[in-house]
PDB file of N, CA and C in Angstrom:
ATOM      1  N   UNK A   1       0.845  -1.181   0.000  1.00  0.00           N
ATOM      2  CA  UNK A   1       0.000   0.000   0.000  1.00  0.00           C
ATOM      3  C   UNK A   1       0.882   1.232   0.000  1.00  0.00           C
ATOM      4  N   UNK A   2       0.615   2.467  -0.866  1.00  0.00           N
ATOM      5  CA  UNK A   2       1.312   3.245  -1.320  1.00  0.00           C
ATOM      6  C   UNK A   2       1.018   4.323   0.581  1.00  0.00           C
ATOM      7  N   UNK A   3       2.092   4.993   0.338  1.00  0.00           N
ATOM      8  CA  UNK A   3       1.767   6.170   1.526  1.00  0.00           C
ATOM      9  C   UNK A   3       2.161   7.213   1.288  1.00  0.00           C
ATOM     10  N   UNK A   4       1.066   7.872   0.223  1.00  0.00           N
ATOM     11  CA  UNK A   4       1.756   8.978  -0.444  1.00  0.00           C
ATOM     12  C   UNK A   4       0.193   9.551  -0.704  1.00  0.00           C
ATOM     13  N   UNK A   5       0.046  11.171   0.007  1.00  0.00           N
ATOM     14  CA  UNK A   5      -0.655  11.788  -0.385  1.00  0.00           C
ATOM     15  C   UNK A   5      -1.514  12.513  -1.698  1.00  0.00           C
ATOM     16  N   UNK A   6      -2.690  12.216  -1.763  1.00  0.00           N
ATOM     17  CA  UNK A   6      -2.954  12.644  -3.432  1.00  0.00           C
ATOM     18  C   UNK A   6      -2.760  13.706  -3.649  1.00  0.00           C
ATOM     19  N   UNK A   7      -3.205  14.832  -2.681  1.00  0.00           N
ATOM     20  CA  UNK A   7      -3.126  16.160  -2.651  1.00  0.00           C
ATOM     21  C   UNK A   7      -1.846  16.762  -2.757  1.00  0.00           C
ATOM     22  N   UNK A   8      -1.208  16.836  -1.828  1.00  0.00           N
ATOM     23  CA  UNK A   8       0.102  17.125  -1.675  1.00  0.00           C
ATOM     24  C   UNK A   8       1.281  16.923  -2.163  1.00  0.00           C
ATOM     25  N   UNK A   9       1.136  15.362  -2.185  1.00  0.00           N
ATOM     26  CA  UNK A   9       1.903  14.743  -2.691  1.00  0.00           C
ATOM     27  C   UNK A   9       3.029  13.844  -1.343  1.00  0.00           C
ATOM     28  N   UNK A  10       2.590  14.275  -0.436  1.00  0.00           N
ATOM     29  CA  UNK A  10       4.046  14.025   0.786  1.00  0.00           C
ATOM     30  C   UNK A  10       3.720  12.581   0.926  1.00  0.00           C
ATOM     31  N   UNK A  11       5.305  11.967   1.080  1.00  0.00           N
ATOM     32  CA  UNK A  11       5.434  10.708   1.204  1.00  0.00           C
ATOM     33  C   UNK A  11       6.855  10.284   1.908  1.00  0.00           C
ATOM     34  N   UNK A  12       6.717   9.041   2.552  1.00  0.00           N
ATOM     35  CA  UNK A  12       7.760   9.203   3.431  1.00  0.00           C
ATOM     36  C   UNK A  12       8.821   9.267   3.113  1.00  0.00           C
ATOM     37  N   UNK A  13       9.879   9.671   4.367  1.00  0.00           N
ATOM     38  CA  UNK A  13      11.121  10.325   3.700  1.00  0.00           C
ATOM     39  C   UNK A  13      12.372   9.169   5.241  1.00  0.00           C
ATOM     40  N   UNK A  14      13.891   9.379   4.586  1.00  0.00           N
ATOM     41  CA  UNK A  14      14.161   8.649   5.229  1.00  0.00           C
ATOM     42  C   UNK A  14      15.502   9.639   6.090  1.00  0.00           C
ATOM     43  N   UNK A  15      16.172   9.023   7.196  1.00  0.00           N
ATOM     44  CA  UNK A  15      16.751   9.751   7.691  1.00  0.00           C
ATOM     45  C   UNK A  15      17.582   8.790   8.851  1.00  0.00           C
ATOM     46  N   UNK A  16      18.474   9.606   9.987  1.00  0.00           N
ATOM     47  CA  UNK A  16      18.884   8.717  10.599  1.00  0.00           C
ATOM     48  C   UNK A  16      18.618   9.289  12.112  1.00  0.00           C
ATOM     49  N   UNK A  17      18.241   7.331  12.809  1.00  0.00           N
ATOM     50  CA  UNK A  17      18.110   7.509  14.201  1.00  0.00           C
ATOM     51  C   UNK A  17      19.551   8.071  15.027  1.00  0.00           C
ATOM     52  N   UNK A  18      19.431   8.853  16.068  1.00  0.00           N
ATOM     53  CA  UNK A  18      20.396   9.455  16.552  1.00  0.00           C
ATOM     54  C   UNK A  18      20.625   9.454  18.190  1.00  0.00           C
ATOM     55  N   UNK A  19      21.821   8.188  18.660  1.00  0.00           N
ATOM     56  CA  UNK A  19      21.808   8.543  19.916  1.00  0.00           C
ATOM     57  C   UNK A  19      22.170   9.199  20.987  1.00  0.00           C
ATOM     58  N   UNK A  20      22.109   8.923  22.168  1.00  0.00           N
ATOM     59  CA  UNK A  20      22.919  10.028  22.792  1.00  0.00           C
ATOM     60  C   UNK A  20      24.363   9.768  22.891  1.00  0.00           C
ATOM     61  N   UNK A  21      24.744   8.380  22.515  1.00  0.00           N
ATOM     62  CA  UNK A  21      26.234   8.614  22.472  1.00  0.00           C
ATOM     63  C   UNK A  21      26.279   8.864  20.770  1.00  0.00           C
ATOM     64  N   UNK A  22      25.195   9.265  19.995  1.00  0.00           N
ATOM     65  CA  UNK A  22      25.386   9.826  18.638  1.00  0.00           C
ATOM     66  C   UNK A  22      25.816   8.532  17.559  1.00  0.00           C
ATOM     67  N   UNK A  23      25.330   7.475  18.091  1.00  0.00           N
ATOM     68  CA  UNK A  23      25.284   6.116  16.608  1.00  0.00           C
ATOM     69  C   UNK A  23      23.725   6.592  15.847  1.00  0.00           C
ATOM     70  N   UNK A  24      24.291   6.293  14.799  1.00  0.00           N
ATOM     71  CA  UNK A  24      23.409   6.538  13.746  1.00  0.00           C
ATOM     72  C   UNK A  24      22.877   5.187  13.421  1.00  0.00           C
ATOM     73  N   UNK A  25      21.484   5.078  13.092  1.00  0.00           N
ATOM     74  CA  UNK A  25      20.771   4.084  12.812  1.00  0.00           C
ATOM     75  C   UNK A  25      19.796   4.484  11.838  1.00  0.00           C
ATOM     76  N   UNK A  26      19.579   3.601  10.564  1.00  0.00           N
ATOM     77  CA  UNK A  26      18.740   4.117   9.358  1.00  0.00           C
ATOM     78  C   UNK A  26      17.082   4.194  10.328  1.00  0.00           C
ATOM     79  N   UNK A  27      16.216   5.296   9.928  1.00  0.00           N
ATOM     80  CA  UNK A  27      14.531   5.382  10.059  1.00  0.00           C
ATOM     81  C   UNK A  27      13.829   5.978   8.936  1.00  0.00           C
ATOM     82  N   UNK A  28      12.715   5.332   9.026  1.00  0.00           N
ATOM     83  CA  UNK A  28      11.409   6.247   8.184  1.00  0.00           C
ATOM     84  C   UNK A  28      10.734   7.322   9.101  1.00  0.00           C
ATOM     85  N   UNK A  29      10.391   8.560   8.167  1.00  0.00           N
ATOM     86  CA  UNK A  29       8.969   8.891   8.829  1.00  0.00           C
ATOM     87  C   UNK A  29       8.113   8.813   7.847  1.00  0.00           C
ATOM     88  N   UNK A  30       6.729   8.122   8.447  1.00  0.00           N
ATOM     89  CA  UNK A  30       5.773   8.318   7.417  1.00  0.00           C
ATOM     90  C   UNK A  30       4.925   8.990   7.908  1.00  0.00           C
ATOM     91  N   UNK A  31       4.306   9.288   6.242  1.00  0.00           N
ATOM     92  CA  UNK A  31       3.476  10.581   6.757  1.00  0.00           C
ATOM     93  C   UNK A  31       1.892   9.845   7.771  1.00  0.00           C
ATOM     94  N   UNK A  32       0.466  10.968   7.969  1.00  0.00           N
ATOM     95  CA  UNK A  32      -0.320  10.263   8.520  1.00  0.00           C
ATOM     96  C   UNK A  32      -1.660  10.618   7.667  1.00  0.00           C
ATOM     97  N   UNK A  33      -1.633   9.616   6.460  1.00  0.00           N
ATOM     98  CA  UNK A  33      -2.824   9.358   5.882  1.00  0.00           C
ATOM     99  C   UNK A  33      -3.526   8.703   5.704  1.00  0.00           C
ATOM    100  N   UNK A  34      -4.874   9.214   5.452  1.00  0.00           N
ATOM    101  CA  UNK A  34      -5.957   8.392   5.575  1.00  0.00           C
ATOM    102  C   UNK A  34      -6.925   8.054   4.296  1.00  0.00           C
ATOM    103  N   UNK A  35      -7.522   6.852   4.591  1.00  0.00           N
ATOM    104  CA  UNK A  35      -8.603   6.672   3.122  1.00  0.00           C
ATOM    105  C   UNK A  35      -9.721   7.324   3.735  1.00  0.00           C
ATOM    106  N   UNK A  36     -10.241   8.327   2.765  1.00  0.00           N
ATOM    107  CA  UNK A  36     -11.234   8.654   2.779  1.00  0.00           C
ATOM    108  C   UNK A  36     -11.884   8.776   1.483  1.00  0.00           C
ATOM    109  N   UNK A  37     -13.816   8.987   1.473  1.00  0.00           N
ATOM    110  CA  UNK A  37     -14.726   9.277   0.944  1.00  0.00           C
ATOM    111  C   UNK A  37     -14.627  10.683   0.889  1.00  0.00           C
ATOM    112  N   UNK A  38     -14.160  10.920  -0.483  1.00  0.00           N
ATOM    113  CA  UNK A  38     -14.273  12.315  -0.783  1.00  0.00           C
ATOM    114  C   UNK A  38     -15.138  12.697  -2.527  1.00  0.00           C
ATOM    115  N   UNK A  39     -15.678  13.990  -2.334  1.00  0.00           N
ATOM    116  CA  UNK A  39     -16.287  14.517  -3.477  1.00  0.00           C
ATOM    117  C   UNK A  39     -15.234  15.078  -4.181  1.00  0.00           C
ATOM    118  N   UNK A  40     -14.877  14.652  -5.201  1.00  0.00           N
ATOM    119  CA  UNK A  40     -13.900  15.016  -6.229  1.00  0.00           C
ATOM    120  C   UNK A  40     -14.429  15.292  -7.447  1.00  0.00           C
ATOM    121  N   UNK A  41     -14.258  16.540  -8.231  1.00  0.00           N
ATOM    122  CA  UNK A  41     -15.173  16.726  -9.733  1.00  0.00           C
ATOM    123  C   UNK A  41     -16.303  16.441  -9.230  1.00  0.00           C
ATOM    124  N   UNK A  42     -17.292  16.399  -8.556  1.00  0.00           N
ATOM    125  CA  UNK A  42     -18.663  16.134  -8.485  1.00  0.00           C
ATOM    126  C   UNK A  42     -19.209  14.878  -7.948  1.00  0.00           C
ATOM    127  N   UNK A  43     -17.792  14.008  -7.772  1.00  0.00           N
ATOM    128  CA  UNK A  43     -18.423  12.321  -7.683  1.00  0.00           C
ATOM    129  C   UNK A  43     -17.816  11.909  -6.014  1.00  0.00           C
ATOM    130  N   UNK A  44     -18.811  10.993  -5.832  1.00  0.00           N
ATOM    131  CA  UNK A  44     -17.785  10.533  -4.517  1.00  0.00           C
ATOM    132  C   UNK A  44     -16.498   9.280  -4.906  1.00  0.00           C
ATOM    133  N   UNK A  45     -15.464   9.562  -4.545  1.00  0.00           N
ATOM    134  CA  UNK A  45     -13.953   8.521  -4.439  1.00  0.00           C
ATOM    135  C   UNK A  45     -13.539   8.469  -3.161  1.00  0.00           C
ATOM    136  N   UNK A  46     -12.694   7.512  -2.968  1.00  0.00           N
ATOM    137  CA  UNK A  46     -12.084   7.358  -2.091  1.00  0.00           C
ATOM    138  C   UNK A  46     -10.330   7.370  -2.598  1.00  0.00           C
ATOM    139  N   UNK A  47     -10.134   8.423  -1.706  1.00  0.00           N
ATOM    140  CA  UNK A  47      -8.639   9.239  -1.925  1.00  0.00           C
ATOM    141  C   UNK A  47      -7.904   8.780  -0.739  1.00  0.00           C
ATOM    142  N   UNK A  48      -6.692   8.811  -1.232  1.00  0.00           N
ATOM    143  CA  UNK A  48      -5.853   8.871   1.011  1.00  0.00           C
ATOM    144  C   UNK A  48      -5.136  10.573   0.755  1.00  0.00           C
ATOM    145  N   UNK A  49      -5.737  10.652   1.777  1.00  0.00           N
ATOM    146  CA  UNK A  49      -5.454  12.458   2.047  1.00  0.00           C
ATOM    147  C   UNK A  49      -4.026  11.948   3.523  1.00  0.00           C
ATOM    148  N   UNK A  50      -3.766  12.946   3.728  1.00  0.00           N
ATOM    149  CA  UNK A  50      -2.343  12.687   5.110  1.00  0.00           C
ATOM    150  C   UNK A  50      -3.839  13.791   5.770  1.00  0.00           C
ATOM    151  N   UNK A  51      -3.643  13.994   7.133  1.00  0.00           N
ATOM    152  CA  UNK A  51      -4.296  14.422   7.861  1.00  0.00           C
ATOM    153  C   UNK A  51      -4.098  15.935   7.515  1.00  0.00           C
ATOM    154  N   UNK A  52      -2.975  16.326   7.323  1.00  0.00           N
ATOM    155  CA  UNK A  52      -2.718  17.952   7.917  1.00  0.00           C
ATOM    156  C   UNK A  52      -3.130  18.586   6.197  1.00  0.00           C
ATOM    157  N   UNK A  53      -3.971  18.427   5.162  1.00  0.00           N
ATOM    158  CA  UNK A  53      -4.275  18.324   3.700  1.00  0.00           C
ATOM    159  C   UNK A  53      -5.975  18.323   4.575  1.00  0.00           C
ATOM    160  N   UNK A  54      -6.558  17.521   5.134  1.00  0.00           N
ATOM    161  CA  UNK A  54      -7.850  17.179   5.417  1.00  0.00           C
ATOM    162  C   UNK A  54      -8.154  18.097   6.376  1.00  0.00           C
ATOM    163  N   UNK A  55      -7.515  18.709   7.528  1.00  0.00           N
ATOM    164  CA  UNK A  55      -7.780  19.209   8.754  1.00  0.00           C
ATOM    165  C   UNK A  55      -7.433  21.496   7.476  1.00  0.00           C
ATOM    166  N   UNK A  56      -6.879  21.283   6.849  1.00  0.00           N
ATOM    167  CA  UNK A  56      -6.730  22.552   6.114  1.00  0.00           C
ATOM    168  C   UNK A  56      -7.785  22.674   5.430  1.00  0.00           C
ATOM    169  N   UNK A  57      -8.705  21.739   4.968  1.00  0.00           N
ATOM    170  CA  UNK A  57     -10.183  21.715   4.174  1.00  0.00           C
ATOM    171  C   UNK A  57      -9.592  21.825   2.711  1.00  0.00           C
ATOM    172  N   UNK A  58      -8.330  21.096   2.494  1.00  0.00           N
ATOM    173  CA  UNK A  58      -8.058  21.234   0.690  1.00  0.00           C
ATOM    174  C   UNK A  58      -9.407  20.296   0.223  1.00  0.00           C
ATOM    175  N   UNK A  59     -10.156  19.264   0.737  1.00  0.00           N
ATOM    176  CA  UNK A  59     -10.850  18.185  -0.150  1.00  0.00           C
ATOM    177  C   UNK A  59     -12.274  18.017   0.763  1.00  0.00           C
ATOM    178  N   UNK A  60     -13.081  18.375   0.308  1.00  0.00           N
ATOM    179  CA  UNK A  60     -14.511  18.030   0.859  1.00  0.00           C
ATOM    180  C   UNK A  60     -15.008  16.622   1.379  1.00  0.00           C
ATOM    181  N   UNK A  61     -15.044  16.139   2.582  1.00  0.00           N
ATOM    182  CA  UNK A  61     -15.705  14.562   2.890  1.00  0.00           C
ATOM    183  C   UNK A  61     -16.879  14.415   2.498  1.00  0.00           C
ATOM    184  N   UNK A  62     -16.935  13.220   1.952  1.00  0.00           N
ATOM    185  CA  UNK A  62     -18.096  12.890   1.456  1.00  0.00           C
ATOM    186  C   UNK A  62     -19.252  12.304   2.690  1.00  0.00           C
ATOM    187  N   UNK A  63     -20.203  12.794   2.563  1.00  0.00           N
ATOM    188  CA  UNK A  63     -20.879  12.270   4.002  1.00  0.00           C
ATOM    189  C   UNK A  63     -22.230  11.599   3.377  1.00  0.00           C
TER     190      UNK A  63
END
């Protein structure tokens, strides 16, 4: 399953864990999206929006 926003586009990115004696260890962050029922062009779909795209009101829920 893809984890990549329709809207936005954001998808996870990679980076390194860091301790306090400073060893580096590979991590993800992924983003936090969701499937939703949305009105798109006029119709209802189901899109995965990331939350902070849905909570800004870029995409109307379909109710």
């Amino acid at each position: 399953m893809s984890k990549v926003c329709e809207i936005c586009g954001k998808s996870p990115t990679t980076g390194n864990m860091v301790s306090h004696s400073n060893k580096k260890g590979k991590r993800w962050w992924k983003p936090n999206v969701h499937n939703v029922r949305a009105m798109v062009n006029g119709e209802v779909k189901r899109v995965k929006i990331c939350s902070k795209c849905l909570k800004a009101g870029k995409i109307q829920r379909a109710v």
